[in-house]
C-alpha atoms as a PDB file:
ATOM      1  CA  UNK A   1      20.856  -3.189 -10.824  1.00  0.00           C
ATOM      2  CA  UNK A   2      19.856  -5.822  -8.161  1.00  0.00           C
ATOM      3  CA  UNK A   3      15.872  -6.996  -8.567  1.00  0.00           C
ATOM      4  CA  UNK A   4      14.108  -4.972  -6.254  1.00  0.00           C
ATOM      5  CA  UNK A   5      10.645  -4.703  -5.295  1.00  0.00           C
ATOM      6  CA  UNK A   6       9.426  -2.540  -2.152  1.00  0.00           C
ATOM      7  CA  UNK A   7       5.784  -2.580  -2.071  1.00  0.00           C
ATOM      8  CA  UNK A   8       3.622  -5.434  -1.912  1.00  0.00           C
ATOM      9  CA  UNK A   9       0.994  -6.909   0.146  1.00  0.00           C
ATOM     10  CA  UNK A  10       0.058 -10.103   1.679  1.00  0.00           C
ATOM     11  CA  UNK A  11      -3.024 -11.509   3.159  1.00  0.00           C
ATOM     12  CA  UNK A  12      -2.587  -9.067   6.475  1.00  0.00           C
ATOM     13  CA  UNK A  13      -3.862  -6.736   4.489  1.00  0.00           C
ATOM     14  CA  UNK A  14      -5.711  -6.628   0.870  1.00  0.00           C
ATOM     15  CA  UNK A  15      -3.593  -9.441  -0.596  1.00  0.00           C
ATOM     16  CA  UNK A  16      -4.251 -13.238  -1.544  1.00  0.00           C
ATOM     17  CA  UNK A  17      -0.751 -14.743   0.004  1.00  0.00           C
ATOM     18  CA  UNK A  18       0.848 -15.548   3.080  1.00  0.00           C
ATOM     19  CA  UNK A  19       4.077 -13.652   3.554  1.00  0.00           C
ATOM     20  CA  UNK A  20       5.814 -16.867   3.270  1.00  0.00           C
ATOM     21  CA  UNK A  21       3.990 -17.717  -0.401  1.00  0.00           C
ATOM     22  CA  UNK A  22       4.807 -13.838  -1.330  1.00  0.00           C
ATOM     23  CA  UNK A  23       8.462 -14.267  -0.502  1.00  0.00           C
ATOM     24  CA  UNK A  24       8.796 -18.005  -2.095  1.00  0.00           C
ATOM     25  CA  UNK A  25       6.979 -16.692  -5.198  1.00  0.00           C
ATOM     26  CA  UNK A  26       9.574 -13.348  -5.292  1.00  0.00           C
ATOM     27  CA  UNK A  27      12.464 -15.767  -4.967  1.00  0.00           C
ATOM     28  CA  UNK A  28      11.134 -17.877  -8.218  1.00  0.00           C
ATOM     29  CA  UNK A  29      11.103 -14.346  -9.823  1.00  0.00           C
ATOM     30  CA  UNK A  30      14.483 -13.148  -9.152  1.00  0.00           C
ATOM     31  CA  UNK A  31      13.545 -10.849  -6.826  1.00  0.00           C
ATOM     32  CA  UNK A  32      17.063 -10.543  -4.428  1.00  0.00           C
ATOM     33  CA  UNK A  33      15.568  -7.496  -1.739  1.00  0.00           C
ATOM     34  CA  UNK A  34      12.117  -7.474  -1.272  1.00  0.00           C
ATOM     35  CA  UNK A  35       9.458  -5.222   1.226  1.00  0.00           C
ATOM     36  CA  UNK A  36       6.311  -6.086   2.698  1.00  0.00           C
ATOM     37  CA  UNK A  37       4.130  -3.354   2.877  1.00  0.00           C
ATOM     38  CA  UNK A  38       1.011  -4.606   4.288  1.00  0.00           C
ATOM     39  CA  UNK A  39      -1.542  -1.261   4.552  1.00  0.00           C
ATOM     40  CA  UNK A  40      -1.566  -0.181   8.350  1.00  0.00           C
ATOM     41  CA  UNK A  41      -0.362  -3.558   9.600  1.00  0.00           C
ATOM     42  CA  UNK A  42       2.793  -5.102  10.102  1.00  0.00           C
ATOM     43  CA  UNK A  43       1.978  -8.422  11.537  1.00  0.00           C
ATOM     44  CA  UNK A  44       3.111 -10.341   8.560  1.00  0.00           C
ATOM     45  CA  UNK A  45       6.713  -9.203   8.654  1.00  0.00           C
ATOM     46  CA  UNK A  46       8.020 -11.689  10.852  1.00  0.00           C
ATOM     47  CA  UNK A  47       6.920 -14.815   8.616  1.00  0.00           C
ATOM     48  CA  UNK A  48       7.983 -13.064   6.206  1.00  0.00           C
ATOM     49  CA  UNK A  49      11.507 -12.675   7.375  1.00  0.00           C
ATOM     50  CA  UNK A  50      11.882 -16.646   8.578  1.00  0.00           C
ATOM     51  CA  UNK A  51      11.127 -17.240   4.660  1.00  0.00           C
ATOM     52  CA  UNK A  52      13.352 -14.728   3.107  1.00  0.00           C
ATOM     53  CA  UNK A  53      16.015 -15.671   5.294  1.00  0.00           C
ATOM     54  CA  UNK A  54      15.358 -19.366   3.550  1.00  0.00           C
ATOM     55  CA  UNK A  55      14.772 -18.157   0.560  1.00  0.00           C
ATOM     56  CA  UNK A  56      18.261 -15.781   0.062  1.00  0.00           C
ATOM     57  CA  UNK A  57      16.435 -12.653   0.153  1.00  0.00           C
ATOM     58  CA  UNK A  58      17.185  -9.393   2.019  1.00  0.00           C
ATOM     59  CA  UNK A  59      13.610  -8.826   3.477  1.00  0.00           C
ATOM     60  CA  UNK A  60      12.999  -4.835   4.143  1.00  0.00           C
ATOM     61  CA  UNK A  61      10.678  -4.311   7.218  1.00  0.00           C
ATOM     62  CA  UNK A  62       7.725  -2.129   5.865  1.00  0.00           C
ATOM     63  CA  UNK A  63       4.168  -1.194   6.085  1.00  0.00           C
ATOM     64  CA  UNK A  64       2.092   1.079   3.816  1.00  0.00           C
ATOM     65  CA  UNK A  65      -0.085   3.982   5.450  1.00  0.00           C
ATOM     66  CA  UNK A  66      -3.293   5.744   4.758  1.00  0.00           C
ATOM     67  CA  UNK A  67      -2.715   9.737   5.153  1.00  0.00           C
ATOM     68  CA  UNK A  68      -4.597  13.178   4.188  1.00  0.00           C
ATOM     69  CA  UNK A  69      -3.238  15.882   2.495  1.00  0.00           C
ATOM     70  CA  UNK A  70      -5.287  18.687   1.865  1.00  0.00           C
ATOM     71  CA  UNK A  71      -8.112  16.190   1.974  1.00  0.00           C
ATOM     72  CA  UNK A  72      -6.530  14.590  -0.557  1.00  0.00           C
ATOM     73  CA  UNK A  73      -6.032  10.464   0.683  1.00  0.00           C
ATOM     74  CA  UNK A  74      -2.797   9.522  -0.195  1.00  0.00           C
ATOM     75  CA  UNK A  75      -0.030   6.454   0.246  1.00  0.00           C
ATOM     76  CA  UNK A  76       3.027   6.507   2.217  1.00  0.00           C
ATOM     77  CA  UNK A  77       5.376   3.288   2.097  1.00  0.00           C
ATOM     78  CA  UNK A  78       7.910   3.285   5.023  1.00  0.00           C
ATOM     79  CA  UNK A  79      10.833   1.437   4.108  1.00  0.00           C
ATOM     80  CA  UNK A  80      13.306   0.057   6.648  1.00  0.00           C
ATOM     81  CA  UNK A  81      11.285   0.477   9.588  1.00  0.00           C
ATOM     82  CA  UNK A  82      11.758  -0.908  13.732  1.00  0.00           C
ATOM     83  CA  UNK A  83       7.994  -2.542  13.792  1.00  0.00           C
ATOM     84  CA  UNK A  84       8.439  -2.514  17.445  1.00  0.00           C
ATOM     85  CA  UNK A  85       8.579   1.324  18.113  1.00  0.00           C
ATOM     86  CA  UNK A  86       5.745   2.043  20.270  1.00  0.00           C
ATOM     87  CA  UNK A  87       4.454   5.418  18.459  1.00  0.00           C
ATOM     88  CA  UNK A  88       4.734   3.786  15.493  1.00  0.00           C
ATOM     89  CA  UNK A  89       2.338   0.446  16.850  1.00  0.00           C
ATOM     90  CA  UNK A  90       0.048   2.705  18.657  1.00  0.00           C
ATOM     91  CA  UNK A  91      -0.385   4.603  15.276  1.00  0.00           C
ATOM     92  CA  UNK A  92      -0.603   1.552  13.083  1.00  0.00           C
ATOM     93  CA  UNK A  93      -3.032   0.158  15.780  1.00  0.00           C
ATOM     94  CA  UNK A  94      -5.615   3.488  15.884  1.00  0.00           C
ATOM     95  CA  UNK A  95      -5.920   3.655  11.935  1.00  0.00           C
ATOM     96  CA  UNK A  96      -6.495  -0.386  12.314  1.00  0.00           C
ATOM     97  CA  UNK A  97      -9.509  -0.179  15.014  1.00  0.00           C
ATOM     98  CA  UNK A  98     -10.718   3.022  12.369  1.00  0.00           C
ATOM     99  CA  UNK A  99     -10.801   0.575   9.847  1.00  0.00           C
ATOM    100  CA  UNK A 100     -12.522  -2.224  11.416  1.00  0.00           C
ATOM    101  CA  UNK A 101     -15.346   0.567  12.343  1.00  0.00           C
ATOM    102  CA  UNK A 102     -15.614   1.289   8.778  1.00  0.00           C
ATOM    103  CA  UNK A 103     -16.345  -2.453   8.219  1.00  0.00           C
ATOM    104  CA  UNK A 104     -19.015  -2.264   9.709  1.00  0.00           C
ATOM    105  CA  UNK A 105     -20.395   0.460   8.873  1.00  0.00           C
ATOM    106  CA  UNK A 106     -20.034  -0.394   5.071  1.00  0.00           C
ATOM    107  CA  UNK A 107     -21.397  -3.854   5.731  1.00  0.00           C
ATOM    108  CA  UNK A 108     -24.193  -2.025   7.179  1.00  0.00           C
ATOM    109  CA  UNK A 109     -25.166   0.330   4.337  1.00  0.00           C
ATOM    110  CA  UNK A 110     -24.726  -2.817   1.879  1.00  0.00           C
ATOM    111  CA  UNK A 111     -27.188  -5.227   3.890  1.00  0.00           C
ATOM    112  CA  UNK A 112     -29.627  -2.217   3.571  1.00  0.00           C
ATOM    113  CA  UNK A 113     -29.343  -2.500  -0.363  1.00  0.00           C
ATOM    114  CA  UNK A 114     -30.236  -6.210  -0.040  1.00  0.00           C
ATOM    115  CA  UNK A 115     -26.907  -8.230   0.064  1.00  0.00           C
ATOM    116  CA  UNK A 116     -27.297 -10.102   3.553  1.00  0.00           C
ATOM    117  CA  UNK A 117     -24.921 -11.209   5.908  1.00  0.00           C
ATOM    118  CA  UNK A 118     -22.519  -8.946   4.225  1.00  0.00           C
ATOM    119  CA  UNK A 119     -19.855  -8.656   7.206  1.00  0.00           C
ATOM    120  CA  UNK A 120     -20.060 -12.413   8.350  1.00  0.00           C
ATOM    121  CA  UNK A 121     -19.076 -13.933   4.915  1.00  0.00           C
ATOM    122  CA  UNK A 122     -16.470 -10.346   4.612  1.00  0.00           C
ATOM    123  CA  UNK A 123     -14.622 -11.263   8.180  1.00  0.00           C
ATOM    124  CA  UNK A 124     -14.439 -15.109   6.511  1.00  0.00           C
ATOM    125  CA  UNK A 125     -11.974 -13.792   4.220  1.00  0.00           C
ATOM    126  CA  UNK A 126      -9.932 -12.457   6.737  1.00  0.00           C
ATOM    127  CA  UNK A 127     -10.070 -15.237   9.056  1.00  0.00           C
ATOM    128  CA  UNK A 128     -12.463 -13.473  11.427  1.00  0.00           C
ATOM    129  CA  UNK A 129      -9.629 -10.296  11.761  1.00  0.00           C
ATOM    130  CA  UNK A 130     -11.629  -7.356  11.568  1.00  0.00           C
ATOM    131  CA  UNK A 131      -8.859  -4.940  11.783  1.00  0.00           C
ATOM    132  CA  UNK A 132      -7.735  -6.298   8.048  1.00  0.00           C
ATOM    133  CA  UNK A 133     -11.210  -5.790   6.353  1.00  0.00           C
ATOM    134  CA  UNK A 134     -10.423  -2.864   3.532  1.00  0.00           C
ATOM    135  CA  UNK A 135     -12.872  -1.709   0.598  1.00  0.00           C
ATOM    136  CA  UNK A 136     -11.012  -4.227  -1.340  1.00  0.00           C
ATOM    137  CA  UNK A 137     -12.735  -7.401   0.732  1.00  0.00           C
ATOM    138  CA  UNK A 138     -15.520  -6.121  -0.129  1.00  0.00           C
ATOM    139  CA  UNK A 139     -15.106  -5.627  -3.426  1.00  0.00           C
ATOM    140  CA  UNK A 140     -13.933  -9.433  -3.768  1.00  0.00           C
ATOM    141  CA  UNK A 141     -17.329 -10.829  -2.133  1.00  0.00           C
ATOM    142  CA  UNK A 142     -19.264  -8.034  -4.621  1.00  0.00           C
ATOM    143  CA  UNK A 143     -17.456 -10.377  -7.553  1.00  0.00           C
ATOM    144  CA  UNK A 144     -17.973 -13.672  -5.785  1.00  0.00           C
ATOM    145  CA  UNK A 145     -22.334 -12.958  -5.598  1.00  0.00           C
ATOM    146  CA  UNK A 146     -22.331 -11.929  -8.504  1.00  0.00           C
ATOM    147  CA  UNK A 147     -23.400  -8.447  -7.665  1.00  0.00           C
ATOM    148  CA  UNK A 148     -20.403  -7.175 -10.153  1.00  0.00           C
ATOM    149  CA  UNK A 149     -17.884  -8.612 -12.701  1.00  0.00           C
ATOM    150  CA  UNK A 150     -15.141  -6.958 -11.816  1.00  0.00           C
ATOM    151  CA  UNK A 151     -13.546  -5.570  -8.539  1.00  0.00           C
ATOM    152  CA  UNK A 152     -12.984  -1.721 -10.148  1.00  0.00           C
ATOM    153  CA  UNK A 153     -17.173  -2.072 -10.799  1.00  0.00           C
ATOM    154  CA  UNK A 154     -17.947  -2.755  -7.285  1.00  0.00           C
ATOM    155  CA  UNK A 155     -16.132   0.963  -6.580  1.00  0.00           C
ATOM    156  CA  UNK A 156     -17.562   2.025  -9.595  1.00  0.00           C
ATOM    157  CA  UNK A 157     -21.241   1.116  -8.256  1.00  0.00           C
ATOM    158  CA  UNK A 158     -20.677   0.669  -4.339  1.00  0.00           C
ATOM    159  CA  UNK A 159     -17.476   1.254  -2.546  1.00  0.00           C
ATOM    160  CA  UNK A 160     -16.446   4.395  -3.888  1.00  0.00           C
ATOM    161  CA  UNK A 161     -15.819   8.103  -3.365  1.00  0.00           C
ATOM    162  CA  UNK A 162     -19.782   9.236  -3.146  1.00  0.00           C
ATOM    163  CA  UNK A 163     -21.371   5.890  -3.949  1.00  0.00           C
ATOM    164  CA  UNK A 164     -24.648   4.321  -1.862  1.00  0.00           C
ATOM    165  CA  UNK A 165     -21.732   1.925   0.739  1.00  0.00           C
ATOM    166  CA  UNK A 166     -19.456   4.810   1.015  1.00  0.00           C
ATOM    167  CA  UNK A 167     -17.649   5.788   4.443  1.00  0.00           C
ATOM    168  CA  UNK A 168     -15.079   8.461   4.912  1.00  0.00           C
ATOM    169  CA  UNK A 169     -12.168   7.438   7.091  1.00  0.00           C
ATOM    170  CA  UNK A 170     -10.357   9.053   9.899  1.00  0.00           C
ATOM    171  CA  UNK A 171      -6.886   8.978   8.086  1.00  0.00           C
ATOM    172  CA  UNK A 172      -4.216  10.560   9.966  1.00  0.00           C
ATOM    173  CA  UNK A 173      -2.005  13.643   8.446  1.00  0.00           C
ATOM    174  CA  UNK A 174       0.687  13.202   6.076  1.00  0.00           C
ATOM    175  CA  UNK A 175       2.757  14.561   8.384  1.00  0.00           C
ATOM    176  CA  UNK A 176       1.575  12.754  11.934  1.00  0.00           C
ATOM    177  CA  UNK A 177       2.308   9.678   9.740  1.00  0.00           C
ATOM    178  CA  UNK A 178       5.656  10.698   8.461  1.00  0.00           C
ATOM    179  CA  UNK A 179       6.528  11.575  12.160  1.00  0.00           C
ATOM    180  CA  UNK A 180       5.388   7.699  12.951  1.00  0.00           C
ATOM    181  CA  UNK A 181       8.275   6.728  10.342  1.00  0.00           C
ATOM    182  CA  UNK A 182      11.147   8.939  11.681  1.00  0.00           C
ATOM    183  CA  UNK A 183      10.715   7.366  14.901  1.00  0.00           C
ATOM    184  CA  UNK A 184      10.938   3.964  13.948  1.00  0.00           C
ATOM    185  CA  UNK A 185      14.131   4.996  11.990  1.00  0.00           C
ATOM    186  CA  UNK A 186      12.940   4.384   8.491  1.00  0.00           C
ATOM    187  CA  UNK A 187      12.348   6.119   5.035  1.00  0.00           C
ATOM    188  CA  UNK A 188       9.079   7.651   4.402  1.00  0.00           C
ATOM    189  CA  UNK A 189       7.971   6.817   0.451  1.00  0.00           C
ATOM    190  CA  UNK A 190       5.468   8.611  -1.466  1.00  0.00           C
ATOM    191  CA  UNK A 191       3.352   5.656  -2.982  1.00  0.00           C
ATOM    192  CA  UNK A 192       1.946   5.902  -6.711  1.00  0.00           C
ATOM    193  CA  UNK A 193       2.083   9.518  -6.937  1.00  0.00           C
ATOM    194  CA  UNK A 194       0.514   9.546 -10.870  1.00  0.00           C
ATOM    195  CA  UNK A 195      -2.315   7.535  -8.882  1.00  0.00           C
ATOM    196  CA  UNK A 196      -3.953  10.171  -7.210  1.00  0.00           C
ATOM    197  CA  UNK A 197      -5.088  12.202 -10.226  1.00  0.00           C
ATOM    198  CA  UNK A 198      -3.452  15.766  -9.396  1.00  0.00           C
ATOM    199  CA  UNK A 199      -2.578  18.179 -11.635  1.00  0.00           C
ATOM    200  CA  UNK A 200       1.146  18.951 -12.165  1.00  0.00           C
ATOM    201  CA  UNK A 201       0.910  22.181 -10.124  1.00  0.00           C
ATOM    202  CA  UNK A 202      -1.174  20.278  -7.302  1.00  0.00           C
ATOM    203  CA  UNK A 203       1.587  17.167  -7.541  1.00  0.00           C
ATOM    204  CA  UNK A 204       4.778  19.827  -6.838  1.00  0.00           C
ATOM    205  CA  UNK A 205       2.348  21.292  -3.751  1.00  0.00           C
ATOM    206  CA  UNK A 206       2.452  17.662  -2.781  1.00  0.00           C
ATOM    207  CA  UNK A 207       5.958  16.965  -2.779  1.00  0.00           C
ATOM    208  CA  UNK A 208       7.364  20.178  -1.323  1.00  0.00           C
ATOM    209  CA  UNK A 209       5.274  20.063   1.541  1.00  0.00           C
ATOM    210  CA  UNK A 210       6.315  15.846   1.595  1.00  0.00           C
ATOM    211  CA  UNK A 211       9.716  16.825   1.524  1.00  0.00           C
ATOM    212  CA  UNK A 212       9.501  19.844   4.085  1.00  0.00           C
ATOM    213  CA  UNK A 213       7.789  16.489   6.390  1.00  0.00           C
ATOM    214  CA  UNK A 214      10.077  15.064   6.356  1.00  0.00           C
ATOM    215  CA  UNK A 215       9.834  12.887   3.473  1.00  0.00           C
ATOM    216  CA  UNK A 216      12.514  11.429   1.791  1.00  0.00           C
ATOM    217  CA  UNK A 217      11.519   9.917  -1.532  1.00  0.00           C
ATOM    218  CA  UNK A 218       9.179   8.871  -3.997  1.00  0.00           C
ATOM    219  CA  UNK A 219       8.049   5.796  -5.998  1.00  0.00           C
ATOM    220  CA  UNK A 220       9.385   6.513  -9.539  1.00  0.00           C
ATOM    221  CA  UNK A 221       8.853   2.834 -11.082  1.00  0.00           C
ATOM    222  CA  UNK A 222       5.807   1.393 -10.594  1.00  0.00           C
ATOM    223  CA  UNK A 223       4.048  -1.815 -12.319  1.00  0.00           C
ATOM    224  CA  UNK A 224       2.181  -0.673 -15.618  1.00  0.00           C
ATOM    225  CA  UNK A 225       3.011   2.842 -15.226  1.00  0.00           C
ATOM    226  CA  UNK A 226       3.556   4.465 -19.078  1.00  0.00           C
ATOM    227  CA  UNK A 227       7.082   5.160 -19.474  1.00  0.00           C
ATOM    228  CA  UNK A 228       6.766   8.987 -20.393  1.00  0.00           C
ATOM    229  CA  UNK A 229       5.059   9.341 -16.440  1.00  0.00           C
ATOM    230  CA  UNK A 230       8.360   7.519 -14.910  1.00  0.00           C
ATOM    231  CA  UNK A 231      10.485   9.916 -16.618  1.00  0.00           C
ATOM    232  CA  UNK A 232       8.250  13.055 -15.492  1.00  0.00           C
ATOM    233  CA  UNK A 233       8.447  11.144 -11.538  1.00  0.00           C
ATOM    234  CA  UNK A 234      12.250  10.708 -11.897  1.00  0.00           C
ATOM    235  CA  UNK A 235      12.534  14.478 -12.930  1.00  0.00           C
ATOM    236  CA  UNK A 236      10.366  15.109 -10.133  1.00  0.00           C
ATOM    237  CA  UNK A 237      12.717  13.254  -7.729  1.00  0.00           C
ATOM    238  CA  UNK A 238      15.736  14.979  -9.030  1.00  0.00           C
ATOM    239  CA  UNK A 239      13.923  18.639  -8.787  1.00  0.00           C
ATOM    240  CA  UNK A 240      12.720  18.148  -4.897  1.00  0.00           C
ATOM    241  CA  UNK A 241      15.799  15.648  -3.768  1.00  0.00           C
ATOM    242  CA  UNK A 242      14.619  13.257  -3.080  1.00  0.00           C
ATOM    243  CA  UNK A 243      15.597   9.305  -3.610  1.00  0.00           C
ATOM    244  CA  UNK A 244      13.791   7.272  -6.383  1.00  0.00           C
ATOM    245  CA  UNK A 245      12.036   4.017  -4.700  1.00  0.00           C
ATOM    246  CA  UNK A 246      10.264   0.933  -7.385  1.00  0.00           C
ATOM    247  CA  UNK A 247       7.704  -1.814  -6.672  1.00  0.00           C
ATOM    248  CA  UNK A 248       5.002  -3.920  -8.082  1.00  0.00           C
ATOM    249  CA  UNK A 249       2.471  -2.875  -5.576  1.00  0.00           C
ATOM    250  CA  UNK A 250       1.318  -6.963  -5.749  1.00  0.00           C
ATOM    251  CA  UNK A 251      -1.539  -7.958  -4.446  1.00  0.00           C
ATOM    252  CA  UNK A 252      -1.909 -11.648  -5.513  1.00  0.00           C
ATOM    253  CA  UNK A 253      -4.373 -13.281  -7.583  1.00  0.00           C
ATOM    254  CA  UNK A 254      -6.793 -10.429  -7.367  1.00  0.00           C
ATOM    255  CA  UNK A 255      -5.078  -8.298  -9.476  1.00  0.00           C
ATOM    256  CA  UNK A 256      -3.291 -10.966 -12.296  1.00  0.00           C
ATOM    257  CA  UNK A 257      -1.964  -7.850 -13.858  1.00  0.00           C
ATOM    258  CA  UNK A 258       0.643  -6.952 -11.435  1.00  0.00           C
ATOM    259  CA  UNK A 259       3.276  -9.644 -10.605  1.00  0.00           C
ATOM    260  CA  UNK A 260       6.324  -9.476  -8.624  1.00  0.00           C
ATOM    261  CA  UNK A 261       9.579  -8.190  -9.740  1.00  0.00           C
ATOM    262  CA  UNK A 262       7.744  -6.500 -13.043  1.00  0.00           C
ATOM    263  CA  UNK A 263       7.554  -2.760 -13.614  1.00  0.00           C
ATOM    264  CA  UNK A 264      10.636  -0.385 -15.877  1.00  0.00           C
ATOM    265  CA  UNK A 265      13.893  -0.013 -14.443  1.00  0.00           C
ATOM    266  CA  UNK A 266      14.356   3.374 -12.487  1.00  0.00           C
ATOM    267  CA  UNK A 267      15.730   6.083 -15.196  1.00  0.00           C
ATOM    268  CA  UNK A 268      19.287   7.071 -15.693  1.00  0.00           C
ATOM    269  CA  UNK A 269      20.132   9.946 -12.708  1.00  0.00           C
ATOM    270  CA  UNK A 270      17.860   8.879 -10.123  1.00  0.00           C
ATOM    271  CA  UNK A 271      19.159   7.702  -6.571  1.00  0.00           C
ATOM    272  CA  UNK A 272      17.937   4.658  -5.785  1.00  0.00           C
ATOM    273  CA  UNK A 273      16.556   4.069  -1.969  1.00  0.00           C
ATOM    274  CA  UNK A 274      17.913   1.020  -0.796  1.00  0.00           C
ATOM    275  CA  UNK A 275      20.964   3.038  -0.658  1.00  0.00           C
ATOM    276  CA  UNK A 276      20.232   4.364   2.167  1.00  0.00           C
ATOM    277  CA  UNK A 277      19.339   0.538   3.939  1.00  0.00           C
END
């Protein structure tokens, strides 16, 4: 099986690296096709491909978006994607300007609990891009004050679901997003399904109404999943047809505990997704 990882992030979105360092460092790893799925943004593709097109690699256009289901928030990867589809940009670009407005508004509710000049030093670690800042920016400058150890504490105490900085976003609908995919001529992934917490019943809902989308597959191997939930996602492939996807989900020195290239090999019966590149 080539090395394949299709979901990772650079610094246009939550991660540390420029796509150029993310592609270099995948190349040391023996990564041979690699996608960058930047959340909502797919201004680092470009770079990306000059470097994997130094590096050897097959570079997959991607981008990762935010979507409800049943009020339920979850992940959709698009895989082999035309970034330059208008419906697709105008989409990308509306759940961008929703995020920058959330920002705010969370920079807001933190200065009011005493950490000052929240979203000045927040926009430094985007370079001043507000349409990057996510939760997870946040979260970093939490750790760097001291205000928490660890980033999962800052949700834990700030930034999540129900917590005092908390602010709901606009997502669009599962399948207004999916829509945004077929246009642009790619595959529509479901990201990290064991991630969002639903019950088996509540996780076939999910996928049959994916699938009935539009949807055309799922991620199956993901980094540090437990082996006995990769089987139970593969059989969950098989049962609703559709194709088995795998990726790190790397984000770069933030989280040490994911690196490129590393998760469990897809199980025996699933069909993999690049075969459809």
């Amino acid at each position: 099986m080539p090395s394949v990882d299709l979901h990772c992030h650079s610094l246009y979105s939550d991660g540390s690296q420029s796509p150029q360092q993310l592609v270099e460092q995948a190349a040391a790893a023996g990564v041979t096709m690699l996608a960058l799925t930047d959340h909502d943004s797919t201004n680092g593709l470009s770079e990306a491909r000059r470097a994997a097109e130094l590096a050897g690699i097959r570079l997959i256009n991607g981008v990762e978006i935010s979507a409800m289901w049943q009020k339920q928030l979850i992940h959709l990867v698009a895989l082999n994607i035309d970034p330059e589809t208008p419906i697709l940009k105008a989409g990308l670009h509306e759940q961008q300007q929703a995020r920058a407005k959330r920002g705010r508004l969370i920079a807001e509710k933190l200065e009011n609990l005493g950490i000052e000049n929240c979203w000045q030093n927040v926009l430094a670690l985007v370079d001043n891009d507000e349409n990057r800042v996510g939760r997870a920016h946040f979260a970093q400058y939490l750790v760097s004050i001291g205000r928490v150890k660890q980033l999962q504490q800052a949700f834990d105490k700030y930034l999540g679901n129900g917590k005092p900085a908390a602010v709901p976003m606009p997502w669009t609908d599962m399948q207004t997003a999916i829509s945004w995919v077929k246009a642009a001529g790619g595959v529509t992934v479901l990201a990290h399904p064991a991630r969002y917490g639903l019950s088996q019943t509540k996780l076939r809902l999910l996928l049959a109404d994916f699938q009935q989308a539009g949807g055309q597959a799922m991620e199956v191997s993901t980094a540090n999943e437990k082996p006995n939930v990769i089987l139970n996602l593969a059989a969950l492939a098989n049962r609703f047809g559709l194709y088995a996807s795998q990726g790190s989900d790397y984000h770069g020195i933030n989280m040490p505990w994911l690196k490129l290239g590393k998760f469990a090999e897809l199980p025996a019966g699933c069909q993999p997704v690049w075969e459809m590149f």
